[in-house]
N, C-alpha and C. Protein backbone atom coordinates (compact mmCIF):
# COMPACT_ATOMS: atom_id res chain seq x y z
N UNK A 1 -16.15 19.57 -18.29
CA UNK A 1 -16.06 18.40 -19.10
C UNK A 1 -14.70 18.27 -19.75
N UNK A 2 -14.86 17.23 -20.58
CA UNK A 2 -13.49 17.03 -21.17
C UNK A 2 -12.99 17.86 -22.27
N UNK A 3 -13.97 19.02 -22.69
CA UNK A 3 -13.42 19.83 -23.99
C UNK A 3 -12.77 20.82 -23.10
N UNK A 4 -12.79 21.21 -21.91
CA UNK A 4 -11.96 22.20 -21.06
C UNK A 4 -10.39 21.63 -20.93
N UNK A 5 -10.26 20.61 -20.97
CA UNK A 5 -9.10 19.57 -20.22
C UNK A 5 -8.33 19.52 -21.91
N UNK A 6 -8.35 20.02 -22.82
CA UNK A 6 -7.81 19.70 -23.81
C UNK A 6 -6.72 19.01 -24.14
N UNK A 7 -5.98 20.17 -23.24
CA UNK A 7 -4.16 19.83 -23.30
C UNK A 7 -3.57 18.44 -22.52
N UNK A 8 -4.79 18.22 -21.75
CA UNK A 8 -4.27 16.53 -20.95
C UNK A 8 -4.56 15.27 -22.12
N UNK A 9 -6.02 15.76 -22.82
CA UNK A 9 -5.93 14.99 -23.89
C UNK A 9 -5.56 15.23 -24.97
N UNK A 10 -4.59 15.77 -25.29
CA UNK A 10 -3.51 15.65 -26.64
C UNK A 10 -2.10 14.98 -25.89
N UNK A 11 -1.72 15.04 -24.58
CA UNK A 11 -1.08 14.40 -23.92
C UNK A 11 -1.04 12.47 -23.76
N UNK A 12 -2.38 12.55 -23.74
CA UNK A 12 -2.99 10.98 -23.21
C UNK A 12 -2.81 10.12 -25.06
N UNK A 13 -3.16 11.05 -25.41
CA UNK A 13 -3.14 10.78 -27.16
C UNK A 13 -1.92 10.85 -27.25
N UNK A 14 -0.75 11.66 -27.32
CA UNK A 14 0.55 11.39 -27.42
C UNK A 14 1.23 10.23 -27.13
N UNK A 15 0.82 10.21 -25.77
CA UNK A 15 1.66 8.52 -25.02
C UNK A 15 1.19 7.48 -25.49
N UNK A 16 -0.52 7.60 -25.90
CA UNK A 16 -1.09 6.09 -26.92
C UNK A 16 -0.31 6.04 -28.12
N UNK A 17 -0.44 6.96 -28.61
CA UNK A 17 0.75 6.79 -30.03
C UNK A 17 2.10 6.60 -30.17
N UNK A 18 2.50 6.53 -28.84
CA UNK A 18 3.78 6.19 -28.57
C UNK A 18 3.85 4.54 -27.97
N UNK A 19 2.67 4.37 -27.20
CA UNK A 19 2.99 2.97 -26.60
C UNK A 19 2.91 1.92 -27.42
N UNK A 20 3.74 0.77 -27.29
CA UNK A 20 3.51 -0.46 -28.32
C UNK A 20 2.26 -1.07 -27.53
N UNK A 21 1.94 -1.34 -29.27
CA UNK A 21 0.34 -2.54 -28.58
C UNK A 21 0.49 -3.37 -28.06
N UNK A 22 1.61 -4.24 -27.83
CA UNK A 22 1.88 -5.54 -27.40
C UNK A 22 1.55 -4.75 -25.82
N UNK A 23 1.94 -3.62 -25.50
CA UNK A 23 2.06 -3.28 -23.50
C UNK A 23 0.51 -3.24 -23.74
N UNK A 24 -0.27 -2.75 -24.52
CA UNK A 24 -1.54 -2.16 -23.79
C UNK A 24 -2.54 -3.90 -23.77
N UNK A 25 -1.68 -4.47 -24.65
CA UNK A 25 -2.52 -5.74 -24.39
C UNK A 25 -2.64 -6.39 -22.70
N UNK A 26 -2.30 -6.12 -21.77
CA UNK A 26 -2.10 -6.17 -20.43
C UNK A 26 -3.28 -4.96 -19.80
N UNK A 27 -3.84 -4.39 -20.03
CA UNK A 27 -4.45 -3.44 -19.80
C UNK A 27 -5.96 -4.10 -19.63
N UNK A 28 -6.14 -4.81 -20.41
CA UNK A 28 -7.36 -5.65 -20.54
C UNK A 28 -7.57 -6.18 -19.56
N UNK A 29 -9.12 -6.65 -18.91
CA UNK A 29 -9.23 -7.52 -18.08
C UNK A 29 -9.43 -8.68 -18.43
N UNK A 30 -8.62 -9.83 -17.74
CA UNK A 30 -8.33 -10.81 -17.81
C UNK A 30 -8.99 -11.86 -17.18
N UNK A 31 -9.53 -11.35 -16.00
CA UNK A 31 -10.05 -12.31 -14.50
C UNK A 31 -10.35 -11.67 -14.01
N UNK A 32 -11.65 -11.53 -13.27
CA UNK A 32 -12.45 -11.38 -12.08
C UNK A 32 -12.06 -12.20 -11.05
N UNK A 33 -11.51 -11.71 -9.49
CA UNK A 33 -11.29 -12.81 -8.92
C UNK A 33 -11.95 -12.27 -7.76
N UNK A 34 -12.59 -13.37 -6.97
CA UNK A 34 -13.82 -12.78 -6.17
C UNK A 34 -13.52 -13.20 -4.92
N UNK A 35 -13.99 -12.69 -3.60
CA UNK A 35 -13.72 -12.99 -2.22
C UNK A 35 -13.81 -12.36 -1.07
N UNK A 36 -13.44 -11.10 -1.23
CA UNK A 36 -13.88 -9.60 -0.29
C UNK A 36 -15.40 -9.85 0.02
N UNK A 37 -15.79 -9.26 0.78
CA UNK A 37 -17.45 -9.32 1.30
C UNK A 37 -17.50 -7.84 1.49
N UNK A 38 -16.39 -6.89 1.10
CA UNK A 38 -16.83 -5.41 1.09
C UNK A 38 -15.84 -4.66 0.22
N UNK A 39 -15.58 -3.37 -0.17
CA UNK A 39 -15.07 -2.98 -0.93
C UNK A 39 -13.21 -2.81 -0.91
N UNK A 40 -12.91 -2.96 -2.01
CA UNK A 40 -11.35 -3.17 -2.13
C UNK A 40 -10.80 -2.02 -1.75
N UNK A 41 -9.81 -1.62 -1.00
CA UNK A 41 -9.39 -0.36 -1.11
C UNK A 41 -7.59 -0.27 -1.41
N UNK A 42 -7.04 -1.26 -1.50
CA UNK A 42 -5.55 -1.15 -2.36
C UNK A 42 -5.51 -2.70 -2.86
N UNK A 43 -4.40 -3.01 -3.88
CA UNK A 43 -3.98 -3.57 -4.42
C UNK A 43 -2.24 -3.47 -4.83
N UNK A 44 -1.85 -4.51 -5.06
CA UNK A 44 -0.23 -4.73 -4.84
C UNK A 44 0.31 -5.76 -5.69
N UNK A 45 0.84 -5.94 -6.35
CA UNK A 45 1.45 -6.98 -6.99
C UNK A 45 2.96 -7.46 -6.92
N UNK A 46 3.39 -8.18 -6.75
CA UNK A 46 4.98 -8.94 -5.89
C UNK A 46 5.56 -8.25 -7.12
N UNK A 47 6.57 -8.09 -6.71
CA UNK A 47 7.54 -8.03 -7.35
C UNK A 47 8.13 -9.30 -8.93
N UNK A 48 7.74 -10.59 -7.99
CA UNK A 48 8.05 -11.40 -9.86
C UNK A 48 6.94 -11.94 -10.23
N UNK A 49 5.78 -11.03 -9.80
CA UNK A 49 4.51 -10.94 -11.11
C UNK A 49 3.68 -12.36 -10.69
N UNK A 50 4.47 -13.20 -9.88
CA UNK A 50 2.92 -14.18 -9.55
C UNK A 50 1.90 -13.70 -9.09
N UNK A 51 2.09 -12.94 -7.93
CA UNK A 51 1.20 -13.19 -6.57
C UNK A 51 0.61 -11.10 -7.10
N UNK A 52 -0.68 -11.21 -6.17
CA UNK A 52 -1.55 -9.96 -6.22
C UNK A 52 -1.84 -10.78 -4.30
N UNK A 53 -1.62 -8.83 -4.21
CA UNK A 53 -2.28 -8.70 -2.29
C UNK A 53 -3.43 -8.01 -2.23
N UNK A 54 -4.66 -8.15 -1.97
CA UNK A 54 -5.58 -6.68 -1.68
C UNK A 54 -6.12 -6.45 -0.37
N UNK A 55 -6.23 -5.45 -0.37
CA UNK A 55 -6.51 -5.16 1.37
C UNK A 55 -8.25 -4.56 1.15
N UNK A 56 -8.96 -5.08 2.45
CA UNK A 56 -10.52 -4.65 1.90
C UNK A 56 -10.88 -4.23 3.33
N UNK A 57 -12.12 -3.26 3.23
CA UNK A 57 -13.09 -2.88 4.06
C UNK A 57 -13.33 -3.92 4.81
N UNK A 58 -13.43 -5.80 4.48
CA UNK A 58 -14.08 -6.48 5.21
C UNK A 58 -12.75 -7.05 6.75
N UNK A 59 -11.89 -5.95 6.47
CA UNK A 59 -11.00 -6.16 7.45
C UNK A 59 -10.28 -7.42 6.96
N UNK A 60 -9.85 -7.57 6.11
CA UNK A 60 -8.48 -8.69 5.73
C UNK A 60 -8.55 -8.52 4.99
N UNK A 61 -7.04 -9.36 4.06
CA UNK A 61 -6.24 -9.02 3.27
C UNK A 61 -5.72 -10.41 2.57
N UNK A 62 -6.27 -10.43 1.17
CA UNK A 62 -6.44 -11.33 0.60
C UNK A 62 -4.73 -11.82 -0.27
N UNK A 63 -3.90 -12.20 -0.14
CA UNK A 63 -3.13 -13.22 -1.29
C UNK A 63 -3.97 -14.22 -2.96
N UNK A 64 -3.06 -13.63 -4.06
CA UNK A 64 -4.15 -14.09 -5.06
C UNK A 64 -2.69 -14.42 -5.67
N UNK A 65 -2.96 -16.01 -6.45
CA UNK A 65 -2.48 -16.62 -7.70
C UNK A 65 -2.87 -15.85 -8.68
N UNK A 66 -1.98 -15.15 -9.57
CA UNK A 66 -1.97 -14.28 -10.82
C UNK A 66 -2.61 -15.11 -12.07
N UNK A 67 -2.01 -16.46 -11.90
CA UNK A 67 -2.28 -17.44 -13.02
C UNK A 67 -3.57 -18.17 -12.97
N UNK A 68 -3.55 -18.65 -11.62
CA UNK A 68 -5.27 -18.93 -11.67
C UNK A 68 -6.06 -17.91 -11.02
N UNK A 69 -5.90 -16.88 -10.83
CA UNK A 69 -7.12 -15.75 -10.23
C UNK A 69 -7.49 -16.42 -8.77
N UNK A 70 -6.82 -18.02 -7.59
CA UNK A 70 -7.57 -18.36 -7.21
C UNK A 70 -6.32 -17.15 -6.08
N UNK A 71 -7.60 -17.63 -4.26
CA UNK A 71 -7.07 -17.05 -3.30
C UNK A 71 -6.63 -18.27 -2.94
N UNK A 72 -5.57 -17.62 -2.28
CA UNK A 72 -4.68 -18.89 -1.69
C UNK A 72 -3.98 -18.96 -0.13
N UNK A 73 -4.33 -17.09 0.33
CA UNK A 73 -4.29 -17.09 1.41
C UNK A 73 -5.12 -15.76 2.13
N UNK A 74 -5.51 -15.47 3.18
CA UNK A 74 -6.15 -14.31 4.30
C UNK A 74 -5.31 -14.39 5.28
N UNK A 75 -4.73 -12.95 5.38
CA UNK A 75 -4.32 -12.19 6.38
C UNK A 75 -5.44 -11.87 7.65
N UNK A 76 -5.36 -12.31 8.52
CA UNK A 76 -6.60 -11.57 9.56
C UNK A 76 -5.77 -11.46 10.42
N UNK A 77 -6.17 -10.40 11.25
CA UNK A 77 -6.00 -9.68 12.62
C UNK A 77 -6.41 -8.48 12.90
N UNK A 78 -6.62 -7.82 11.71
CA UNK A 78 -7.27 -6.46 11.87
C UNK A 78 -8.77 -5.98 12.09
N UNK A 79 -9.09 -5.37 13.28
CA UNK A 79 -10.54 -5.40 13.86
C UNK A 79 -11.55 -4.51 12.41
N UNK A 80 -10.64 -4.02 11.81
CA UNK A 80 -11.16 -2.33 10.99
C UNK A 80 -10.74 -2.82 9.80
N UNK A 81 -11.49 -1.91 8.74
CA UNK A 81 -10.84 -2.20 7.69
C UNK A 81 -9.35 -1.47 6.99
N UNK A 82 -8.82 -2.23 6.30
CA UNK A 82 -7.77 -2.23 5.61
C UNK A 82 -7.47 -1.51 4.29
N UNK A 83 -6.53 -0.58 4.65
CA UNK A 83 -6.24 0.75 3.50
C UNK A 83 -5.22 0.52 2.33
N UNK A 84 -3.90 -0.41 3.07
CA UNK A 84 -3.30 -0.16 2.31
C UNK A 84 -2.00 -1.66 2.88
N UNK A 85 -1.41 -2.14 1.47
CA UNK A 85 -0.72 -3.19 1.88
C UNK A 85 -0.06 -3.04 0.63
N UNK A 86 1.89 -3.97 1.34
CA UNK A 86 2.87 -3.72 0.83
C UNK A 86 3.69 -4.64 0.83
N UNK A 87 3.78 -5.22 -0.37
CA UNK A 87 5.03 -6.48 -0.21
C UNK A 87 6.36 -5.94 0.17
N UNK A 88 7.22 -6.96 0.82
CA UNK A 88 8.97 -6.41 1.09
C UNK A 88 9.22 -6.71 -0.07
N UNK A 89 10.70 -6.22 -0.27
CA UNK A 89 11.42 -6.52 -1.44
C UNK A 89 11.63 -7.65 -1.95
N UNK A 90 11.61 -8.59 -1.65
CA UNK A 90 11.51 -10.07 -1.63
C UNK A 90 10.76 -11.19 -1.42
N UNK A 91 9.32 -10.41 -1.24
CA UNK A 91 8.18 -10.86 -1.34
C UNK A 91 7.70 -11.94 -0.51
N UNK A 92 8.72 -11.88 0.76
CA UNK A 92 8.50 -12.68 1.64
C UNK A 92 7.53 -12.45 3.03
N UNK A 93 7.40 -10.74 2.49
CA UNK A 93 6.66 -10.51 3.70
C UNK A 93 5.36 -9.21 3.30
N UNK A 94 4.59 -8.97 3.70
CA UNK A 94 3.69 -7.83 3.79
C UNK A 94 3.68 -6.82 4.94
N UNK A 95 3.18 -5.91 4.70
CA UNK A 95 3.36 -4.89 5.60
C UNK A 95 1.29 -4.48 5.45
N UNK A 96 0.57 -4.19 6.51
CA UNK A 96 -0.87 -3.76 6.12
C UNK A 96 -1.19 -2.64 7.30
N UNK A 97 -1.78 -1.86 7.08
CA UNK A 97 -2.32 -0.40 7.73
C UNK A 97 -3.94 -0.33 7.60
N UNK A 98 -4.18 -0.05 8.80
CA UNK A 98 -5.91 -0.24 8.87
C UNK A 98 -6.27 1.10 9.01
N UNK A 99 -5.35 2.39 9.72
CA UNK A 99 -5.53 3.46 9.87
C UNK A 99 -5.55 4.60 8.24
N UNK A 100 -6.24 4.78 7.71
CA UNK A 100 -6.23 5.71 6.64
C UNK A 100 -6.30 6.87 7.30
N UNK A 101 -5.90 8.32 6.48
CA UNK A 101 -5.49 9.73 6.90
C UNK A 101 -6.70 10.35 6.15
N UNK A 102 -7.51 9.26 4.99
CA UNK A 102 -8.77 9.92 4.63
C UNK A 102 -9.90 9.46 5.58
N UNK A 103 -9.61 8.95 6.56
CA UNK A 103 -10.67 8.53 7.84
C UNK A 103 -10.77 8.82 9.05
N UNK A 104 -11.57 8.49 9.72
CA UNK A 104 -11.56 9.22 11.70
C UNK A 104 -10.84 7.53 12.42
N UNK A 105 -10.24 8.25 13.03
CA UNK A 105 -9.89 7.15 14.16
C UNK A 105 -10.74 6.05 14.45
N UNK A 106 -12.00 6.48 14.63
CA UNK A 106 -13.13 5.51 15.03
C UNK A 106 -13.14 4.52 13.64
N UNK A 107 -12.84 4.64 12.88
CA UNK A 107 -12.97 3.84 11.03
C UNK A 107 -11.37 2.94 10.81
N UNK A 108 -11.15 2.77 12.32
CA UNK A 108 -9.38 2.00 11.90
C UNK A 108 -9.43 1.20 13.38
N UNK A 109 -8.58 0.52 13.04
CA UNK A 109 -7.75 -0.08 14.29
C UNK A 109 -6.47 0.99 14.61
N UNK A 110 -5.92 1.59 13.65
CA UNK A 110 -4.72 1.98 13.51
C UNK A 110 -3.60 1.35 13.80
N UNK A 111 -3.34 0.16 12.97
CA UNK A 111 -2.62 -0.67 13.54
C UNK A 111 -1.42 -0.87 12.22
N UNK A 112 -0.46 -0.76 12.29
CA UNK A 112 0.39 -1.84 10.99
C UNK A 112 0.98 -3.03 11.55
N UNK A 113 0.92 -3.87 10.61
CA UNK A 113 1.41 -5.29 11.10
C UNK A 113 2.11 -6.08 10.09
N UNK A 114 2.58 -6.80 10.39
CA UNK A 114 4.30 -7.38 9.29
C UNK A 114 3.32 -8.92 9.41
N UNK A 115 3.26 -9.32 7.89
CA UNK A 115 2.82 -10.40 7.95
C UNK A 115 4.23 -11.41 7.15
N UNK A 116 3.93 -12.56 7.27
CA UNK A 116 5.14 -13.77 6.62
C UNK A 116 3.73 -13.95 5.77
N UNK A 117 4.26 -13.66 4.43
CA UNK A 117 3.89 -14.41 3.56
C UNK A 117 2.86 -15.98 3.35
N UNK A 118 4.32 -16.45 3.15
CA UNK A 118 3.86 -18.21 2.82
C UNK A 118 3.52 -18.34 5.23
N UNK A 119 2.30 -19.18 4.89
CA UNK A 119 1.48 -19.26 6.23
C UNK A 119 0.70 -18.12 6.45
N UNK A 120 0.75 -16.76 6.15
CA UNK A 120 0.09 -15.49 6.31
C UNK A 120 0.51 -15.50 8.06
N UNK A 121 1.33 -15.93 8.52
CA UNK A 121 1.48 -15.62 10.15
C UNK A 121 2.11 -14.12 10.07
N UNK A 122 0.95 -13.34 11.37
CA UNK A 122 1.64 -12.54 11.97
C UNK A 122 3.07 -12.45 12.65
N UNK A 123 3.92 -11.31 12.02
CA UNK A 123 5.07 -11.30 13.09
C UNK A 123 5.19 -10.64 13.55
N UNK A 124 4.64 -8.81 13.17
CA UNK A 124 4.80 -7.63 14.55
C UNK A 124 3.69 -6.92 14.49
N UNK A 125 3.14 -6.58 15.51
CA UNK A 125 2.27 -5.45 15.18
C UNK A 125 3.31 -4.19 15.70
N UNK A 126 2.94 -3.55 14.88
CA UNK A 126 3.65 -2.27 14.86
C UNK A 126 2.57 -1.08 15.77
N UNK A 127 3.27 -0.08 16.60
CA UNK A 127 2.98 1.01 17.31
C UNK A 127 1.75 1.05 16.76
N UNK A 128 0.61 1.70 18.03
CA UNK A 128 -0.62 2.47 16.90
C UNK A 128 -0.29 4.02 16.21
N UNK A 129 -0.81 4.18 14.97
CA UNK A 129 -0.78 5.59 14.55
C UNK A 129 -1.88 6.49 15.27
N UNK A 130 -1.15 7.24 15.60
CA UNK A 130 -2.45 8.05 16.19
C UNK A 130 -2.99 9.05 14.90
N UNK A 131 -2.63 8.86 14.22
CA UNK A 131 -3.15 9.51 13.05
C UNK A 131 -3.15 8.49 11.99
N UNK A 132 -3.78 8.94 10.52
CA UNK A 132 -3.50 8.05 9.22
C UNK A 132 -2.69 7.79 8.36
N UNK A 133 -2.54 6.65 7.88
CA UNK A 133 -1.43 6.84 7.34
C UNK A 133 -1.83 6.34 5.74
N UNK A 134 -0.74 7.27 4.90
CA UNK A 134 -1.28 7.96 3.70
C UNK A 134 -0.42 7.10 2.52
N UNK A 135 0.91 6.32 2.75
CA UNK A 135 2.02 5.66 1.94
C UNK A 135 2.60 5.09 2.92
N UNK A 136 2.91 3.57 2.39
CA UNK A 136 4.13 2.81 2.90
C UNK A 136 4.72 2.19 1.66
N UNK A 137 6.04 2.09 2.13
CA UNK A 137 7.33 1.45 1.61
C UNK A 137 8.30 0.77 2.07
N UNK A 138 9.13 -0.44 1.71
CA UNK A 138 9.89 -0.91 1.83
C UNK A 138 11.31 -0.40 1.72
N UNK A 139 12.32 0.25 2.37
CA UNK A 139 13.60 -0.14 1.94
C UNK A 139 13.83 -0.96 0.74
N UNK A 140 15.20 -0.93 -0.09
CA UNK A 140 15.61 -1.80 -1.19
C UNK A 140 15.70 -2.98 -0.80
N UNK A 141 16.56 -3.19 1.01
CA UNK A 141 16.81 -3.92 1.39
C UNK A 141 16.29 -4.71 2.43
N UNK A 142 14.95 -3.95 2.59
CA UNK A 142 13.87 -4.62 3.58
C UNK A 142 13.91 -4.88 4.74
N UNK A 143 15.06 -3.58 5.32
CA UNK A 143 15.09 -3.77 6.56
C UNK A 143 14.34 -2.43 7.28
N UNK A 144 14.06 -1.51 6.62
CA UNK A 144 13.37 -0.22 6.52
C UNK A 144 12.01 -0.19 6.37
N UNK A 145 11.37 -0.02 7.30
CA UNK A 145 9.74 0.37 6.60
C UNK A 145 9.88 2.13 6.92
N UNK A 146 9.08 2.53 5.30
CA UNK A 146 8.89 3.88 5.48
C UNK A 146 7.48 4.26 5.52
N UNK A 147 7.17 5.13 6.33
CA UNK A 147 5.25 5.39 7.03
C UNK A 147 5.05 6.61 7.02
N UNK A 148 4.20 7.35 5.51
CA UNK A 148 3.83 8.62 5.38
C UNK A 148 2.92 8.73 6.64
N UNK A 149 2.78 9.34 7.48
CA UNK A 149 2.02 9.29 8.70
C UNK A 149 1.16 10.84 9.18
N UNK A 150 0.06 11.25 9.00
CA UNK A 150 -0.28 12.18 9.16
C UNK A 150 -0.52 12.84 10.23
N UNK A 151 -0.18 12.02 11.72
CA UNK A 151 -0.76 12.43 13.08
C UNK A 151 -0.84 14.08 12.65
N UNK A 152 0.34 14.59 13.06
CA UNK A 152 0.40 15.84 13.37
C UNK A 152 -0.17 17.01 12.13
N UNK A 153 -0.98 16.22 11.15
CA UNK A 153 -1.53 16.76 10.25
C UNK A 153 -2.03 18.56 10.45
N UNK A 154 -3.30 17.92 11.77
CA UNK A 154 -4.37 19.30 12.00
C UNK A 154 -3.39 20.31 12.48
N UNK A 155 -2.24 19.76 13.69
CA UNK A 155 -1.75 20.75 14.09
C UNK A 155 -0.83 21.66 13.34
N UNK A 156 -0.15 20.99 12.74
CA UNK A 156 1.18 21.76 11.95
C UNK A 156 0.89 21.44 10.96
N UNK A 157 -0.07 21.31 10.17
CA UNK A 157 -0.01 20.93 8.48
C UNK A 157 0.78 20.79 7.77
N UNK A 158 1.14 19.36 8.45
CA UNK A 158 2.49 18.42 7.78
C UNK A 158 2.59 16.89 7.93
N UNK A 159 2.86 16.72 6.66
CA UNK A 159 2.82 14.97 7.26
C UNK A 159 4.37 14.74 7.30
N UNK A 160 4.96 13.49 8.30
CA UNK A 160 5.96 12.92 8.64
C UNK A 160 6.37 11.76 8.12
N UNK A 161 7.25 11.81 7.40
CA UNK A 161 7.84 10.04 6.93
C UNK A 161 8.32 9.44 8.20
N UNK A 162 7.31 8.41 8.81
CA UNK A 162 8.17 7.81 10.09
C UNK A 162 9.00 6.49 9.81
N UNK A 163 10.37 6.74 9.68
CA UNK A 163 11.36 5.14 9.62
C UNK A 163 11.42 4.13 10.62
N UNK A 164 10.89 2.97 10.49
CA UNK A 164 10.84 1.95 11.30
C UNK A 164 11.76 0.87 11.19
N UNK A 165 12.07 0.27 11.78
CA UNK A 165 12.73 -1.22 11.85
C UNK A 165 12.29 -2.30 11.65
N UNK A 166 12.20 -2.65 10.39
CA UNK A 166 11.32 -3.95 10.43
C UNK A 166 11.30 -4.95 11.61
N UNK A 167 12.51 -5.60 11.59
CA UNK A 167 12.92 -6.53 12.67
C UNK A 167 12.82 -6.38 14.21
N UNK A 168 12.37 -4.71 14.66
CA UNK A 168 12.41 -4.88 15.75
C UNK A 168 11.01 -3.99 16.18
N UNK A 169 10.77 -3.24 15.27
CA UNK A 169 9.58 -2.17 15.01
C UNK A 169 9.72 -1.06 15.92
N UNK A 170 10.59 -1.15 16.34
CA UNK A 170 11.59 0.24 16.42
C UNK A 170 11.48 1.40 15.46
N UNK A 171 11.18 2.83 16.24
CA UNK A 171 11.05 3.95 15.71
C UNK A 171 12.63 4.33 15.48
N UNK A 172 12.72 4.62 14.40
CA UNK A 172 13.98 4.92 13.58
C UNK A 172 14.81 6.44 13.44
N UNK A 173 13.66 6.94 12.60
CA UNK A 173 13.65 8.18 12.30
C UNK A 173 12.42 9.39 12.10
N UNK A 174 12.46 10.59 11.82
CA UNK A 174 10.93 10.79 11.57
C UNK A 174 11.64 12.16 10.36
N UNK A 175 11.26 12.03 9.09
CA UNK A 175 11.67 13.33 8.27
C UNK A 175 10.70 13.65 7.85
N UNK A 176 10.85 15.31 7.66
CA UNK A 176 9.41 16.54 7.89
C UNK A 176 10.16 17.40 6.78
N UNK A 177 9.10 17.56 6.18
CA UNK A 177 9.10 18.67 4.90
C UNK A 177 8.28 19.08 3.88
N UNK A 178 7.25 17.81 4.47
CA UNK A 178 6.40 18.02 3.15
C UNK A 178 4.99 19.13 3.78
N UNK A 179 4.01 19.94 3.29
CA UNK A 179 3.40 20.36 3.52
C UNK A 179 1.96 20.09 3.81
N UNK A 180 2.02 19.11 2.87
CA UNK A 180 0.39 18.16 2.80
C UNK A 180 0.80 16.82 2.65
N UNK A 181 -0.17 15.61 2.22
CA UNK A 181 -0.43 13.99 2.66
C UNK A 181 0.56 14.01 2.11
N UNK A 182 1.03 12.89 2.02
CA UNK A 182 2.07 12.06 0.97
C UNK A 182 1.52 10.93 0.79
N UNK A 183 1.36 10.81 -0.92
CA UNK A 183 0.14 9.59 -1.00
C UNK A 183 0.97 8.59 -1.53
N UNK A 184 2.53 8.79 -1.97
CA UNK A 184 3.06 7.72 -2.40
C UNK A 184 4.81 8.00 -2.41
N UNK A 185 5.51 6.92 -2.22
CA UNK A 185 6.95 6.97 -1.74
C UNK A 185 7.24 6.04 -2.58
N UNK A 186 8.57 6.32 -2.90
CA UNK A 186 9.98 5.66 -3.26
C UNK A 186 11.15 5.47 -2.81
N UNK A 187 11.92 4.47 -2.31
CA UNK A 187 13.38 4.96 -1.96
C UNK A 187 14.19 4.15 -2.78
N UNK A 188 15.48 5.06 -2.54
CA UNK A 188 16.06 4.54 -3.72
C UNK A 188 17.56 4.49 -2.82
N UNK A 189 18.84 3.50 -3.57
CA UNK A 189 19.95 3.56 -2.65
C UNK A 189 19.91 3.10 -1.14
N UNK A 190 19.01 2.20 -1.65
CA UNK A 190 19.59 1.42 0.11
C UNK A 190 18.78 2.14 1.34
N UNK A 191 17.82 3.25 1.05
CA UNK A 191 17.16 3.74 1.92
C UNK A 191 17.73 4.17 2.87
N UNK A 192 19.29 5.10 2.42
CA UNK A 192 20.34 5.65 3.40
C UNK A 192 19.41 7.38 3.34
């Protein structure tokens, strides 16, 4: 229970007493916004705070008005459901992954695919993963997609950052070091 965990909560208590109330007023729920026909499994918010993306079990991937809670657009193409979705830097485009690394092959399409925004049109489907994939990211400059990718998980217990090409979906690069999943990425500097 929580009297074991002490030291996280004199921590959690520290940072409340530090945060201004005006931030935690955002914390609140604001809107229910409804539309999935199965359970949510990521969420994303653009970069200048209009727009919310969520990706669901019911196999698509919803676009949401921040201001009115309404939907305004669906992503479809994916047979499986949907793990994880990622605006570009400029919020012109999405990136969505049906393959999760907490699932069996049979529970995905394993597919990523580059959506345009405004219209929700498909523009690439990207390679299948033969494994799951655990984090994606954008480059600063959005010409980079980065793909925590677990194929080679069972064998070598390691996951791979695979670098792609947005524009051409071209395999880029592949960097190895980490020991277990990688559940979340950053790049920073131009994604050199």
């Amino acid at each position: 229970g929580y009297e074991k965990a002490s030291p996280i909560l004199d921590r959690l208590h520290q940072a409340a007493h530090g945060a201004r109330r005006g931030g935690l007023v955002g914390a609140w729920l604001a809107q229910t916004m409804t539309g999935h026909s199965d359970a949510i499994n990521h969420v994303n918010i653009s970069r200048d705070g209009r727009l919310a993306v969520s990706a669901s079990s019911d196999c698509s991937v919803r676009l949401w008005e921040l201001r009115t809670g309404n939907c305004i657009s669906q992503f479809k193409g994916h047979q499986r459901p949907v793990f994880a979705v990622e605006f570009s830097p400029n919020d012109e485009c999405l990136v969505t992954a049906s393959k999760s690394y907490f699932l069996s092959s049979k529970d995905a399409d394993q597919f990523l695919r580059l959506w345009q925004v405004k219209g929700a049109k498909q523009i690439h489907n990207f390679k299948k993963f033969e494994g799951g994939v655990s984090a994606l990211t954008f480059s600063q400059d959005g010409v980079k997609l980065f793909v925590a990718n677990t194929e080679s998980i069972a064998d070598k217990g390691a996951t791979f950052i695979q670098v792609l090409d947005v524009r051409s979906g071209g395999h880029l690069q592949s960097l190895s070091g980490h020991s277990d999943v990688v559940t979340c990425m950053a790049v920073f500097g131009g994604g050199r």
